[in-house]
Protein backbone atom coordinates (compact mmCIF):
# COMPACT_ATOMS: atom_id res chain seq x y z
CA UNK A 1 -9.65 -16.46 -33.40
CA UNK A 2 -7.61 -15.29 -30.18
CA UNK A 3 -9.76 -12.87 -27.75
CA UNK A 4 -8.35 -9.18 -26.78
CA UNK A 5 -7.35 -9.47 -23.49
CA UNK A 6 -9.62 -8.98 -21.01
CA UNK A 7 -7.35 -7.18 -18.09
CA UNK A 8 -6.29 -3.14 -17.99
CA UNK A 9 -2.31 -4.29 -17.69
CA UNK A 10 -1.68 -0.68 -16.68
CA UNK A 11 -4.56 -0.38 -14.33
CA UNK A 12 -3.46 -3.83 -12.87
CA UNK A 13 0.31 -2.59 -12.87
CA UNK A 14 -0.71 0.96 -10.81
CA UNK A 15 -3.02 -1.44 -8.21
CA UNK A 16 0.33 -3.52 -8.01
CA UNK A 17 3.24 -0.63 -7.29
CA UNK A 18 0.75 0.91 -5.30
CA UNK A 19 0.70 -1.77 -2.66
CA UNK A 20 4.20 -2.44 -2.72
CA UNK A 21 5.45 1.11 -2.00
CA UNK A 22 2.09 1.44 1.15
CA UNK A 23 3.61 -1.97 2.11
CA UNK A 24 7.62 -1.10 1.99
CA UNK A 25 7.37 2.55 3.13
CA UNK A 26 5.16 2.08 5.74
CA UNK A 27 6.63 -0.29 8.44
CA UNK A 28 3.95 -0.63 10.81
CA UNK A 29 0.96 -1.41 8.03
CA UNK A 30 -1.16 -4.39 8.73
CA UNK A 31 -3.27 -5.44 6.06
CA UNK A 32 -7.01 -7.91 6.41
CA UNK A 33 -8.40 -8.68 3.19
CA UNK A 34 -11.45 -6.21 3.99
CA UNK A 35 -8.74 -2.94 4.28
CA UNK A 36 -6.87 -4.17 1.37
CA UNK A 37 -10.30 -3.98 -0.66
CA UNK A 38 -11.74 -1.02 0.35
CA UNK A 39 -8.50 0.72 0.03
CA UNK A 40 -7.98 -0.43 -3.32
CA UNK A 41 -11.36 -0.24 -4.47
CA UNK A 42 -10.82 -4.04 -5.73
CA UNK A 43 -13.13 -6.90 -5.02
CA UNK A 44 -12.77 -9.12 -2.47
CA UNK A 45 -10.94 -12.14 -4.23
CA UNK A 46 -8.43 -9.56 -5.96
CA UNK A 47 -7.55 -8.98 -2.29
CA UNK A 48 -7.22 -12.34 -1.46
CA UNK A 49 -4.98 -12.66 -4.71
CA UNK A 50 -2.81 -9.49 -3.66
CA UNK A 51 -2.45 -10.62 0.46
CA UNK A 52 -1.27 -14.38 -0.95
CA UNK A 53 1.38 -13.63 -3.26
CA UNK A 54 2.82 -10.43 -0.89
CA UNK A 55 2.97 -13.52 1.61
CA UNK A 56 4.65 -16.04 -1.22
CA UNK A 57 7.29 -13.19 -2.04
CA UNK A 58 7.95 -12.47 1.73
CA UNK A 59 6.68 -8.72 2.08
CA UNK A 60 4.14 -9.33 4.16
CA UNK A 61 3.63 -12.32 6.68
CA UNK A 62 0.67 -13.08 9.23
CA UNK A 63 0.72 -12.03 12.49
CA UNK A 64 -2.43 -13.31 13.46
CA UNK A 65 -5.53 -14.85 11.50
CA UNK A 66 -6.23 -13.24 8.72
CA UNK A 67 -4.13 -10.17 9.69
CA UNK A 68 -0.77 -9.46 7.66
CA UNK A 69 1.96 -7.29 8.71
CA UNK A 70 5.53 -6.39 6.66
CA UNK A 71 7.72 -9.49 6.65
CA UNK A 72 11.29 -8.67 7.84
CA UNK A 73 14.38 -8.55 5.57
CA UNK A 74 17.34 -10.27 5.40
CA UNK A 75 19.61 -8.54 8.05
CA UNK A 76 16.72 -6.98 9.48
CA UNK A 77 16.10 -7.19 13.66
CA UNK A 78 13.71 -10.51 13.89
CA UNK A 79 11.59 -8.63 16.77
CA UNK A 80 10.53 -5.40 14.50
CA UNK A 81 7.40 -4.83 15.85
């Protein structure tokens, strides 16, 4: 017997396109796991989730310990910030 799935897809989807256009339309965000939660209303490891794979895909990149900023793009001045 296969089990219903246990994730709201849409919900998920919405938390997802929601960080990507606060991420890509606002230049200057910096991120910490602790504002990423709070502003999501997501726990803590959710955050962790969200910071690591915007890092993997290149959005967002470190700038200091546990402190992410928007990476650059391809063409983009190196020094943006």
């Amino acid at each position: 017997m296969r089990k219903g799935e246990r994730r709201d897809i849409t919900a998920r989807a919405a938390v997802v396109q929601r960080v990507i256009s606060g991420v890509v339309q606002n230049p200057s965000v910096t991120l910490t796991v602790d504002t990423l939660q709070k502003w999501l209303n997501i726990p803590v490891d959710a955050a962790q989730r969200i910071l690591e794979r915007l890092a993997s895909s290149g959005l967002v990149r470190e700038v200091e310990k546990g402190v992410w900023a928007r990476g650059t793009w391809p063409g983009a001045q190196r020094d943006w910030y």
